[in-house]
Structures are given as C-alpha cells and as structure tokens.
Protein backbone atom coordinates (compact mmCIF):
# COMPACT_ATOMS: atom_id res chain seq x y z
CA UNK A 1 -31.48 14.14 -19.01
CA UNK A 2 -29.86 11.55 -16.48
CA UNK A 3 -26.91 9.66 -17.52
CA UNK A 4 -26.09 6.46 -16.46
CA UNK A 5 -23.21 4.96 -14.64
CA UNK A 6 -21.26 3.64 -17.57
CA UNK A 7 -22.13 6.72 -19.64
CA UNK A 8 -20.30 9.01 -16.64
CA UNK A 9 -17.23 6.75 -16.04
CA UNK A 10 -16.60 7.23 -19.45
CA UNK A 11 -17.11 10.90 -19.48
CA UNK A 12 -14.67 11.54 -16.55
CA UNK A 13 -12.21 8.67 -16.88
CA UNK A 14 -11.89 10.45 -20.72
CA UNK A 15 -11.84 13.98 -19.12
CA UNK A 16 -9.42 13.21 -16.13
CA UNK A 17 -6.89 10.85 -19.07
CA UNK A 18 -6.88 14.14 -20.64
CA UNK A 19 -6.26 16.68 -17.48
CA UNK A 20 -3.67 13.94 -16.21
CA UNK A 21 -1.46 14.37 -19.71
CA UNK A 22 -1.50 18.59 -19.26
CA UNK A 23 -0.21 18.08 -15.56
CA UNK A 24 2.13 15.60 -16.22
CA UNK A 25 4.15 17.31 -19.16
CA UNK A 26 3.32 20.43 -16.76
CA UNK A 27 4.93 19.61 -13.78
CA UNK A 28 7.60 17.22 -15.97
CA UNK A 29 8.42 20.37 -18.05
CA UNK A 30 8.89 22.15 -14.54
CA UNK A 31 11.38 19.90 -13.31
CA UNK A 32 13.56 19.33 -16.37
CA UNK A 33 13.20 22.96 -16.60
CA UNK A 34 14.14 23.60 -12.79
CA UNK A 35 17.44 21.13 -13.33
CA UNK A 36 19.17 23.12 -15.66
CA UNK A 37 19.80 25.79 -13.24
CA UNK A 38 18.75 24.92 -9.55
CA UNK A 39 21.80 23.39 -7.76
CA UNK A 40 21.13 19.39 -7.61
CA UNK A 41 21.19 20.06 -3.45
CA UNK A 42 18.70 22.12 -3.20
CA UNK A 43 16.70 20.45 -5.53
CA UNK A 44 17.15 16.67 -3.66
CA UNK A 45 16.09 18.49 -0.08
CA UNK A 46 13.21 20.21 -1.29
CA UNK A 47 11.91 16.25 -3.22
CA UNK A 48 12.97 14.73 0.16
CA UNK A 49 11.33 17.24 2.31
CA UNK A 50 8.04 16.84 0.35
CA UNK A 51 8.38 13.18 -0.30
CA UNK A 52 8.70 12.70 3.77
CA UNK A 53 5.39 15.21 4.46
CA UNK A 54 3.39 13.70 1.44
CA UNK A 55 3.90 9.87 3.10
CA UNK A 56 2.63 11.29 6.62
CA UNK A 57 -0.21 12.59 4.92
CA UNK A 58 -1.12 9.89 2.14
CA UNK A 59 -2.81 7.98 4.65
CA UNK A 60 -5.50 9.89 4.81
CA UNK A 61 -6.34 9.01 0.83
CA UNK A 62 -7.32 5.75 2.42
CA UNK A 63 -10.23 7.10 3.92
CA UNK A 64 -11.32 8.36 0.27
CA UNK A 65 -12.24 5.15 -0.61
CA UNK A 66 -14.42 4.47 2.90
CA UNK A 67 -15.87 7.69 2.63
CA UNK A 68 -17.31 6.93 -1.17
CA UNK A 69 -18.86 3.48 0.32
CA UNK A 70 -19.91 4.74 3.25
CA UNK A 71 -21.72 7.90 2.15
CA UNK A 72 -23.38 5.84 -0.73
CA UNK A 73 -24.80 3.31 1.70
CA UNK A 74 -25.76 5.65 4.11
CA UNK A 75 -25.82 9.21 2.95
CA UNK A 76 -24.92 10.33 6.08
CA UNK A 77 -22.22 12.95 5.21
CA UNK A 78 -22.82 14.95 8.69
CA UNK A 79 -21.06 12.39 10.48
CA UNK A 80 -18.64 10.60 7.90
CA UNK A 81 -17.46 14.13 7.48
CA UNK A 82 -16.48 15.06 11.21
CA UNK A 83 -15.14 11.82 11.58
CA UNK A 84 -12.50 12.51 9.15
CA UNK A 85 -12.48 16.32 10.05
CA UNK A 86 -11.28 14.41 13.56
CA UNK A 87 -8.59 11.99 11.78
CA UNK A 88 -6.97 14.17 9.87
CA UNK A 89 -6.23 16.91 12.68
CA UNK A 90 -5.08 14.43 14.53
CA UNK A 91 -2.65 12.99 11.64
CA UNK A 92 -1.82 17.04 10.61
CA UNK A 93 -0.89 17.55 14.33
CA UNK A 94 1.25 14.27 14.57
CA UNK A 95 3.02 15.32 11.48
CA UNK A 96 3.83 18.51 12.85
CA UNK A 97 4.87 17.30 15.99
CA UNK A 98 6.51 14.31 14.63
CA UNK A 99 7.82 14.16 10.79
CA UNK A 100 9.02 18.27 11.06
CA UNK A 101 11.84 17.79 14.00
CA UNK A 102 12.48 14.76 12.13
CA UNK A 103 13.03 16.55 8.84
CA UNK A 104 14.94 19.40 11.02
CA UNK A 105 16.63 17.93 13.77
CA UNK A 106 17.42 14.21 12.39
CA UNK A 107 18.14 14.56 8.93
CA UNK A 108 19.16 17.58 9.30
CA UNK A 109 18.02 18.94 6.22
CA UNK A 110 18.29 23.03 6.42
CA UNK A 111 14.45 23.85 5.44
CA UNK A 112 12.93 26.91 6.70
CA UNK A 113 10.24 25.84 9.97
CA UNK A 114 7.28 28.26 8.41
CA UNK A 115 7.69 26.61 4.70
CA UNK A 116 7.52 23.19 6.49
CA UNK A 117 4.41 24.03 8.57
CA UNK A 118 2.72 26.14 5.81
CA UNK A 119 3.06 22.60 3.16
CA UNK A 120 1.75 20.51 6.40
CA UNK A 121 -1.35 22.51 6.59
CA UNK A 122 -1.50 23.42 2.70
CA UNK A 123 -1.59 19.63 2.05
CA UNK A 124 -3.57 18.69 4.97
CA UNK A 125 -6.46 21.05 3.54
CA UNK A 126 -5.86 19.74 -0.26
CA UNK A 127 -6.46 16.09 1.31
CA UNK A 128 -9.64 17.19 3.12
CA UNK A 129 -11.00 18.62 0.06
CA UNK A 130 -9.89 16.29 -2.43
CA UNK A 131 -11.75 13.85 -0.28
CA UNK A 132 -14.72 15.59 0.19
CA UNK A 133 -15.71 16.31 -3.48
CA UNK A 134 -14.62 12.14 -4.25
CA UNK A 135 -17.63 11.41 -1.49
CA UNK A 136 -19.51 13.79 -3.50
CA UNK A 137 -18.58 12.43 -7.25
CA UNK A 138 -17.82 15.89 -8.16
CA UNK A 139 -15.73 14.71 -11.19
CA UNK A 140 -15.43 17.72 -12.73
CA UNK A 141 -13.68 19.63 -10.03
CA UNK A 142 -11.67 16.61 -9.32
CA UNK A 143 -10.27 16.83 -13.15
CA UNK A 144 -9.76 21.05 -13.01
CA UNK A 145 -7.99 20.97 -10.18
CA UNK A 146 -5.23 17.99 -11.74
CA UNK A 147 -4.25 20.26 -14.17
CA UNK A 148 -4.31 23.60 -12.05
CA UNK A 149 -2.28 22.44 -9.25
CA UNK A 150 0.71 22.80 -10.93
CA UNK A 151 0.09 25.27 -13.04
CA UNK A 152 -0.56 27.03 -10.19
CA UNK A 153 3.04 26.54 -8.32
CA UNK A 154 4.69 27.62 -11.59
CA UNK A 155 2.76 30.48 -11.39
CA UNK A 156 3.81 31.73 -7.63
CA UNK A 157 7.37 30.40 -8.16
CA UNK A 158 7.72 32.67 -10.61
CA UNK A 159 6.07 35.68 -8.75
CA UNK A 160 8.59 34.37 -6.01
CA UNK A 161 11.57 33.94 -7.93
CA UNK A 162 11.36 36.82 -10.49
CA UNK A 163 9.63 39.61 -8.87
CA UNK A 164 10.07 38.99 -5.03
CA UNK A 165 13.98 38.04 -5.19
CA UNK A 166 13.47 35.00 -3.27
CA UNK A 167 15.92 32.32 -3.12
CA UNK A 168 15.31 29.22 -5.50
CA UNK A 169 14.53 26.77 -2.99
CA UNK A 170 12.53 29.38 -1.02
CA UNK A 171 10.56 30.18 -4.33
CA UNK A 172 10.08 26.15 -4.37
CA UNK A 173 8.66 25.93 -1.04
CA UNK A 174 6.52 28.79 -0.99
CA UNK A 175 4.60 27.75 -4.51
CA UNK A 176 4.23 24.35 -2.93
CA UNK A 177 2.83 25.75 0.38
CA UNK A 178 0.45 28.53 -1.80
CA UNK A 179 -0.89 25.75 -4.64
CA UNK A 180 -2.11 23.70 -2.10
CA UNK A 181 -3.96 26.27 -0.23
CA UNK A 182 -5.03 28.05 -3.84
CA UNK A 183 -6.31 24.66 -4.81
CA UNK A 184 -8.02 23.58 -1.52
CA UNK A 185 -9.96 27.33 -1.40
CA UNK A 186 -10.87 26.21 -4.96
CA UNK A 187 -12.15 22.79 -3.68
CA UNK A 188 -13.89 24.40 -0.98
CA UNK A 189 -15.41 27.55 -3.16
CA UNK A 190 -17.01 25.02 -5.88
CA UNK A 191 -18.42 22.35 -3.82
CA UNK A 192 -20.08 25.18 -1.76
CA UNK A 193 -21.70 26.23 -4.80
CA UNK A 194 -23.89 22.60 -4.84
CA UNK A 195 -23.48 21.82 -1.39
CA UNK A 196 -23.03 23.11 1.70
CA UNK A 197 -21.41 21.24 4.81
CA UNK A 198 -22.15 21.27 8.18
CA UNK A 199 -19.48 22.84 11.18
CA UNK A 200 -16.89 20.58 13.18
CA UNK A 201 -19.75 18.75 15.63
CA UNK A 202 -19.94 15.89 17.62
CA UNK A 203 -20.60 12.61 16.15
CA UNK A 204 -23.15 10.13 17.10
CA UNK A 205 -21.25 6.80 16.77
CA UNK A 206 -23.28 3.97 15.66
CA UNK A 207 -23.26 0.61 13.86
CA UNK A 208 -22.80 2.62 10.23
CA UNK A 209 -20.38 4.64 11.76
CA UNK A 210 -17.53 2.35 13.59
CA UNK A 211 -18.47 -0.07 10.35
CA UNK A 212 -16.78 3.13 8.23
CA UNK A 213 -14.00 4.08 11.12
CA UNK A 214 -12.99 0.32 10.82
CA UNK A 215 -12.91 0.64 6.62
CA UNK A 216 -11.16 3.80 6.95
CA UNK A 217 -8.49 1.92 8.98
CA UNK A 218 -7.89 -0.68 6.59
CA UNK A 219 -8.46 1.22 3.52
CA UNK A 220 -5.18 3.67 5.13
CA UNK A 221 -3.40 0.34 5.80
CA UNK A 222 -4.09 -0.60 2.16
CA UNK A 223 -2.69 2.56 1.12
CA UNK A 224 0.34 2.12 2.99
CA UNK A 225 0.80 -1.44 1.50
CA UNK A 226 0.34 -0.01 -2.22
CA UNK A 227 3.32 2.23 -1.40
CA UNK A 228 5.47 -0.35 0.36
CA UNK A 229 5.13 -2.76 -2.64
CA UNK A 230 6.94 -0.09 -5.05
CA UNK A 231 9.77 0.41 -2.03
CA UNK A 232 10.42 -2.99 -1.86
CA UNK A 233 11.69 -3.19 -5.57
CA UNK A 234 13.72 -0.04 -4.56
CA UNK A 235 15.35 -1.90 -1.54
CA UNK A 236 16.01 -5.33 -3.13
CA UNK A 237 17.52 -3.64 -5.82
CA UNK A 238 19.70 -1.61 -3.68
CA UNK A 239 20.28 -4.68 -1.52
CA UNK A 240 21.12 -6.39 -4.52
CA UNK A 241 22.32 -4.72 -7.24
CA UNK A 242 24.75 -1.81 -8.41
CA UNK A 243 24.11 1.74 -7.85
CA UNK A 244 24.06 1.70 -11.95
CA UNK A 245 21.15 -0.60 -12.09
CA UNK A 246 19.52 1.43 -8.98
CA UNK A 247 19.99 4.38 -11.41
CA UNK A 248 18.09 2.84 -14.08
CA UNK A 249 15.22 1.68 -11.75
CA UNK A 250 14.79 5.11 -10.32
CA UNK A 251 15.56 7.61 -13.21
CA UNK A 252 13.66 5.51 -16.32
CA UNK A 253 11.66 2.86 -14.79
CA UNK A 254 10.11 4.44 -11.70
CA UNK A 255 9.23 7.66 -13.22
CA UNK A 256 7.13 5.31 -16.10
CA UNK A 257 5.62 3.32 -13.70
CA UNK A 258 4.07 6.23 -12.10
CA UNK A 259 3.44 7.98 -14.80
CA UNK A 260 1.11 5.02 -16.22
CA UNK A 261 -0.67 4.04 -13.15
CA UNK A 262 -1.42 7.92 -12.61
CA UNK A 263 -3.07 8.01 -16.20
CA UNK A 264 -4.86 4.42 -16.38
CA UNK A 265 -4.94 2.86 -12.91
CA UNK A 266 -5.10 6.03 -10.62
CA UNK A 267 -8.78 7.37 -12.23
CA UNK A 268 -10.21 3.81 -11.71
CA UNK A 269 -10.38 4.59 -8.01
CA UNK A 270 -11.35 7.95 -8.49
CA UNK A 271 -14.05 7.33 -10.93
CA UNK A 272 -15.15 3.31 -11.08
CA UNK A 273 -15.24 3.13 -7.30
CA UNK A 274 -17.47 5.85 -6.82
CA UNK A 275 -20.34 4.60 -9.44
CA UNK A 276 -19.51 0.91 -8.53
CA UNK A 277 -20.92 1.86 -5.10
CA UNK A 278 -23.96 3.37 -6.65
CA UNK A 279 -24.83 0.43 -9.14
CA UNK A 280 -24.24 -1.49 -5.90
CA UNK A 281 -26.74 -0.05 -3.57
CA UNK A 282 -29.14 0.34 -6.55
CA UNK A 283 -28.31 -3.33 -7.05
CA UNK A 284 -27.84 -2.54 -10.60
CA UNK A 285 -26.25 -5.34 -12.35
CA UNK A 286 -26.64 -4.36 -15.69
CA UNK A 287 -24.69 -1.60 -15.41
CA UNK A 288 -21.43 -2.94 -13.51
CA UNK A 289 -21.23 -5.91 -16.15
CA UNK A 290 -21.16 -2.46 -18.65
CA UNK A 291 -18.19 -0.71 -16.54
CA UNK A 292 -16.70 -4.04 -16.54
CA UNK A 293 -16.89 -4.86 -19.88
CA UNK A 294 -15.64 -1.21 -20.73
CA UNK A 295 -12.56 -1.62 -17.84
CA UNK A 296 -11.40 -4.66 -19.58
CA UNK A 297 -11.59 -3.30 -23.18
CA UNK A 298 -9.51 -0.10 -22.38
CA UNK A 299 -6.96 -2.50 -20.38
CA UNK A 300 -6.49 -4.93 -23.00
CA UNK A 301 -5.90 -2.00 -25.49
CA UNK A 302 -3.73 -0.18 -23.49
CA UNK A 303 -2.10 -3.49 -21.82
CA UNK A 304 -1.42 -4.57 -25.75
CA UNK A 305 0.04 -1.66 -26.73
CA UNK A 306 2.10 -0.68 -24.46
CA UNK A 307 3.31 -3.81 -24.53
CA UNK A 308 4.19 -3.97 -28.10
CA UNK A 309 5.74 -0.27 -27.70
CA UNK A 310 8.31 -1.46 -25.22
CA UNK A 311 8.72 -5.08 -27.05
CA UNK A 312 9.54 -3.05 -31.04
CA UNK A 313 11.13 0.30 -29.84
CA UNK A 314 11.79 0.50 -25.84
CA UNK A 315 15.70 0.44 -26.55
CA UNK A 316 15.05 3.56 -29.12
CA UNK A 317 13.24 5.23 -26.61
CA UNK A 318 15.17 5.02 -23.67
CA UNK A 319 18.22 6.38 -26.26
CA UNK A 320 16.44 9.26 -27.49
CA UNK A 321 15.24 10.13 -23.99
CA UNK A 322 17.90 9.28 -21.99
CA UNK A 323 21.67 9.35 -21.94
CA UNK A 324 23.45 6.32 -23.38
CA UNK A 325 24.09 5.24 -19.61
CA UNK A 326 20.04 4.48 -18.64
CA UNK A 327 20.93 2.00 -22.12
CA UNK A 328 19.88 -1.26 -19.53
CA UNK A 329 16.88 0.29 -18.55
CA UNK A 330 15.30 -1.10 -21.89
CA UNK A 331 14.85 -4.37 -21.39
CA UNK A 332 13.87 -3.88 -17.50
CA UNK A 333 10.90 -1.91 -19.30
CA UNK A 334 9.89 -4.23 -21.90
CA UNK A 335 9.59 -6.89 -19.57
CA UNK A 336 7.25 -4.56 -16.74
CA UNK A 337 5.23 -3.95 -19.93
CA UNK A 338 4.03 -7.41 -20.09
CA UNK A 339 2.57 -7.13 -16.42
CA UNK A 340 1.18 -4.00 -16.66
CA UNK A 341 -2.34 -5.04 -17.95
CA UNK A 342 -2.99 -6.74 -14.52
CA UNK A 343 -2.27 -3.60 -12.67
CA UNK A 344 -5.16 -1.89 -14.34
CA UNK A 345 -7.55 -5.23 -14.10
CA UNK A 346 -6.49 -5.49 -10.66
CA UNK A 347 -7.58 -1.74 -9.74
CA UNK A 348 -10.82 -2.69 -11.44
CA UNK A 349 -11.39 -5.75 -9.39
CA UNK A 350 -10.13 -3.91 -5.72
CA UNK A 351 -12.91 -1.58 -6.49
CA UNK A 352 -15.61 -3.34 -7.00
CA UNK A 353 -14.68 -5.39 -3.94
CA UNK A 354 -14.23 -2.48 -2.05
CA UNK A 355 -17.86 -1.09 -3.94
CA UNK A 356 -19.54 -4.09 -1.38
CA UNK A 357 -17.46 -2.82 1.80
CA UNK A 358 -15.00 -5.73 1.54
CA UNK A 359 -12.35 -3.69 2.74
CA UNK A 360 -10.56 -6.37 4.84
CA UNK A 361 -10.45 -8.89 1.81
CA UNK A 362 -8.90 -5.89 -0.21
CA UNK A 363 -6.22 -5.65 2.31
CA UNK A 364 -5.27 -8.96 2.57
CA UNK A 365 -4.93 -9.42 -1.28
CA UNK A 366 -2.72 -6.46 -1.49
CA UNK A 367 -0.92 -7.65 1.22
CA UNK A 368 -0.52 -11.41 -0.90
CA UNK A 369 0.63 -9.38 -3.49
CA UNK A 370 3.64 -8.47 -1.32
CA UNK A 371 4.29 -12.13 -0.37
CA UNK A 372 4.03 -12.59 -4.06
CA UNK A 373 6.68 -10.18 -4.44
CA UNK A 374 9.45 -11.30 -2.07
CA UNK A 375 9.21 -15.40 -2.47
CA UNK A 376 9.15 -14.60 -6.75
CA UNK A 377 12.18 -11.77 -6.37
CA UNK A 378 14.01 -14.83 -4.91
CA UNK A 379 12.99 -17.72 -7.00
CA UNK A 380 13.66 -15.75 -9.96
CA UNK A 381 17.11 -14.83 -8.48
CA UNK A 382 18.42 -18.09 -7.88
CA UNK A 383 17.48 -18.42 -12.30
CA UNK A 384 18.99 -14.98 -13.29
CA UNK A 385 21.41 -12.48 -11.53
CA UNK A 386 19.73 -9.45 -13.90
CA UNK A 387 17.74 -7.05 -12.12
CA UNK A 388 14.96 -8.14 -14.50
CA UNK A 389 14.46 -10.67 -11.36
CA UNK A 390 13.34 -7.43 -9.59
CA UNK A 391 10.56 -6.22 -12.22
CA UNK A 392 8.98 -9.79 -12.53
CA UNK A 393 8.46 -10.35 -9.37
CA UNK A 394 6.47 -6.77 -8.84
CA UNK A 395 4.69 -8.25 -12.06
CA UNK A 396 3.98 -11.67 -10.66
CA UNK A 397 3.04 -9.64 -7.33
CA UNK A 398 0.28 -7.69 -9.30
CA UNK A 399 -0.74 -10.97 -11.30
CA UNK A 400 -1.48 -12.79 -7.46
CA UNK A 401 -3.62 -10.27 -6.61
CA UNK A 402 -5.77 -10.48 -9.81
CA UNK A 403 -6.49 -13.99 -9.68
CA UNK A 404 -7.21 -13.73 -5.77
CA UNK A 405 -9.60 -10.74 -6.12
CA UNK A 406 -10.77 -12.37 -9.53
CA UNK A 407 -11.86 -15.23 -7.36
CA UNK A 408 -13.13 -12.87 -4.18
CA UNK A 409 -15.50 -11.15 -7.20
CA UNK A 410 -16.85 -14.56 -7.94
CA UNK A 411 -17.78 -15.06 -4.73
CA UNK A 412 -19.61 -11.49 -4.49
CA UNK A 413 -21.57 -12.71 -7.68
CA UNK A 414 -22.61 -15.93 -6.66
CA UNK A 415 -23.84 -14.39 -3.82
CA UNK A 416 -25.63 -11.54 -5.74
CA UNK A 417 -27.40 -14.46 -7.77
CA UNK A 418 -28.25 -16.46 -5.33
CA UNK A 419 -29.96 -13.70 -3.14
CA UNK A 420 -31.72 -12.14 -6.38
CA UNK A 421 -35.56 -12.90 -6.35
CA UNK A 422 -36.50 -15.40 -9.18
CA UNK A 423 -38.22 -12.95 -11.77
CA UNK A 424 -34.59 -11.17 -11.96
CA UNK A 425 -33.06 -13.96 -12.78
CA UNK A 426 -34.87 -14.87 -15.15
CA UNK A 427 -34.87 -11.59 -16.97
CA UNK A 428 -30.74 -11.74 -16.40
CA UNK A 429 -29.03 -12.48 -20.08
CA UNK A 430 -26.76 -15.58 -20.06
C-alpha cells in the first residue's frame, strides 16, 4: 500500500524526534560522564580539534539540500552523484592540506597527525553517505544511524580505554575516527541493499547539471550563514559583555538552543524538504497545504509550550540543573523561548522555497536575517545594557526571515495558481 507525503513526514519526523532524544541523552550522558574524570585540557583540545574539522566539512551538508531538488527534478543520480564525489575530495583534500597544519602548527594544539587524518576521512565518508541516502529519502537509515553514532564511539572508547590501555584523549580520538567509518560502512551496506551506485566517472555537464553545481554553491553558502548567525551572538556577547554572562550563553543557553533545533527544526530539512520536492514535481498541492498545515500545528504546540515552560519554571530549571552561578541564564532563556516558534516556521518556509529550486532567494533571506541581527543587537542596546539585547536580536533575526520567506512563498503560490489550468482551479477548496 503507498503512503502519501504527509502520511511519511509524519512517520519519520515521529521516528527521527524519537532517535534524536536516545542520542542526545547518549552522547550528553557521555560527556557529563567523560568530565568527571578526563582532565578539562584534554577534553577542550579534543572539542576544538573536532569543532575546527566538523566546520571544514559542514559545507558539504549544503549540497544535501541541492542534491534532494535536483535528483527529484531530474532523477539523474549518475551525475549529481560524481559531482559531489568531485566536491567533496576536493574539500577532504583542502582540509587536510589546510585546517590539519593549522590545528598542528598554528594553534598548536598537541593532537596525534594519524587521529587527525583518520576523523578527516571518517567524517568525509559519513558526509558522503549521509548525503546520499537524504537524495534517496531513505528515512529509516537516516534515523538508525542518529542513535548508533554515538553509541557506537562509547562503544570503541571503551574497547580503547579499558582493554587496549590507551590514553584518554587517544581513546577519544580513535572512537571518533572508528564511529564515523562504522557508521558510513553502515550507510553504504544498507543503501546497497535497494540501490546500487555507479563508479567515480566523468560527468556530462549540462543545463540540469551547472543549474545543481550553482544550488550546491549557494545552498553551502547558506550553510555557512546558518552557522555564522549563532557566532555572532557569541562575539557580541564577548565584545560586549562579561566572561560571566559569556558563561551563561555558552554553558545553558547554547547547549538548549541546539539541542531544540536538532529535535524540531533539524528533521524539517531532513524530512519536509525531501517530500516537498516530490509534491512539487508531482505538482501536488493538496498535499503540501497537508505538510503545511501539520508543520504549523506541531510549531505552535511546541512554540507554546516551550514557551510557557521557560515563562513558569525556567529559573527552577536552570537551579536544579545548573550551579547557582548559570542563575542569569534564566531569564536570557525565557525570553529566546518566545522566538523560538519562528525558527521552526522559518525551516518550514526555507524548504519549501528551496522544494522550487529558489536557492538564491533562500540565501539572501538568511543572509537578512543576519542584518536583522546586528542593526536589532544595537537598537536594543542603546534601550538595555542586559545581554537579553543579545537573544532578541537572534529572535528578531529569525522573525525577518519568516515574514520575508512568508512573502517569497506567496509569490511561489500565486504563481502556482495562476499557471494551473482552469478545471484545477476550480476543483481547488477555498
């Protein structure tokens, strides 16, 4: 029986909420685990060594998006597929030859050259993978391997650590380095099972083909910008503010932010996009005023109530969770709670702009919402010197963008309507 679109966003946006909680109280567990013991040195060069690689390579999650589009307009996976076979050896090779002296030689950060080279090419096989099986919509690997990743590096840290007798930070490295190969043979072993690829070949460039090089671009650039927006709150705070309200940012309100966009905003890409492009090329209307519809419902609920979490108890929970010095972090949460609805709507409406190869007008909204940003940060300043200033302006940042893609989506419809063939709009319900 075939489902339809709604009826699988639903499934996997359910199923990947669910393997999203196991890996983050997995790999949260880990690291509260890994502090009581692990000198805080070796602990801050192994984050900053992966933090540095992971940038280099988080590029190449732009072409995700480009590669969903593309292959559902044109099912030509042959050629989508080198292309980005091409791309990323080329970014894997500039990250060896590049970001690994820098790690070494610059910051001098005492890392062993094999673990560095063994995460480059352990993450740059994870990336093709992860890609590959998004093009695909094979949601069900997608969601295993979320919640097997780092299972998996507890699992050879401990083989490391325990039974090998290797160093802590060693142990760290090498579980890193091993997961990400474990999981990309994983990848590669079930999407062989339904379909097979084709060798590194040449590619035959043409119209279809530089039309998804030149999304792929932009969608990286776009990628870039969504993780420029979050360092800019990090650098006006530290530009502006004490290291004790830096601490708070970092420690309590960071960590949240991520940890909600990875359950609710995250899965909208991996999930929405992908059947948004179907509905799309099926010009199935029906169905994308369902995912909509659907979208909007979970956002408002979730919007709401986080919202009236962080208004009734968020200076209880920072208490119970944190020491009595992350105290100011409360209200710095309460008030990001009232923005974060428009984070989720604002995933929702980048995709389905993105679902009709807008990538450009994508860009340039994310790239408002940084404007957005900056000119609020200091209006707000000259009203308040809290750092509160810091977490409205990301807020009104996030709220630009939704009203300029909410007007870029009426454009797309008015379009869709006023290209649709009389009979269907007739048959269209008001």
């Amino acid at each position: 029986m075939q489902t339809t679109a709604i009826e699988r966003v639903k499934s996997a946006f359910i199923a990947g909420l669910w393997a999203t909680l196991v890996s983050i109280t997995i790999g949260f567990g880990f690291k509260i685990w890994l502090a009581q013991w692990v000198a805080k040195e070796d602990l801050a060069l192994y984050h900053t060594s992966i933090d540095i690689i992971s940038l280099s390579l988080i590029l190449m999650t732009g072409f995700r998006s480009s590669m969903v589009v593309s292959y559902s307009q044109t099912q030509n996976d042959k050629d989508i597929t080198n292309i980005f076979r091409y791309s990323l050896i080329t970014m894997v090779l500039l990250t060896w030859g590049v970001v690994l002296p820098y790690i070494k030689h610059t910051l001098h950060i005492p890392v062993e050259y094999f673990h560095l080279v063994g995460i480059i090419l352990g993450m740059g096989f994870k990336v093709y993978f992860t890609n590959q099986i998004a093009m695909y919509r094979m949601y069900n690997i997608s969601n295993k391997v979320t919640w097997m990743e780092p299972l998996t590096q507890i699992l050879v840290f401990f083989i490391c650590f325990y039974l090998l007798g290797q160093a802590a930070i060693a142990s760290l490295f090498i579980s890193m380095m091993l997961s990400s190969l474990a999981m990309a043979a994983f990848m590669f072993i079930s999407r062989r099972k339904q379909i097979a690829t084709t060798p590194l070949d040449s590619v035959n460039m043409d119209s279809s083909l530089v039309s998804f090089v030149k999304k792929s671009f932009t969608a990286s650039l776009e990628a870039g910008a969504s993780i420029l927006m979050i360092y800019i709150t990090v650098l006006l705070t530290v530009a502006h503010f004490s290291i004790e309200e830096l601490g708070d940012f970092q420690v309590v309100v960071r960590p949240v932010i991520t940890y909600l966009t990875l359950l609710f905003v995250f899965p909208i890409y991996r999930f929405v996009l992908p059947e948004l492009t179907v509905c799309v090329r099926n010009s199935d209307i029906q169905q994308i005023k369902q995912i909509k519809k659907w979208i909007y419902k979970l956002a408002a609920l979730v919007g709401s109530g986080f919202f009236i979490t962080m208004l009734l108890f968020s200076h209880d929970i920072v208490a119970w969770v944190f020491p009595p010095e992350y105290a100011q972090a409360a209200p710095v949460l309460m008030h990001f709670s009232m923005f974060f609805i428009f984070m989720i709507l604002n995933a929702y409406q980048l995709a389905f702009i993105k679902a009709h190869g807008l990538f450009t007008q994508s860009l340039m909204i994310r790239i408002s919402g940084i404007f957005g940003l900056i000119v609020s940060y200091y209006i707000y300043s000259k009203v308040t010197d809290n750092v509160v200033a810091v977490i409205l302006a990301l807020g009104t940042g996030y709220l630009l963008m939704f009203i300029l893609s909410s007007l870029v989506e009426r454009q797309i419809n008015r379009r869709a309507h006023g290209s649709m063939p009389v009979e269907q709009k007739i048959k269209q319900p008001d």
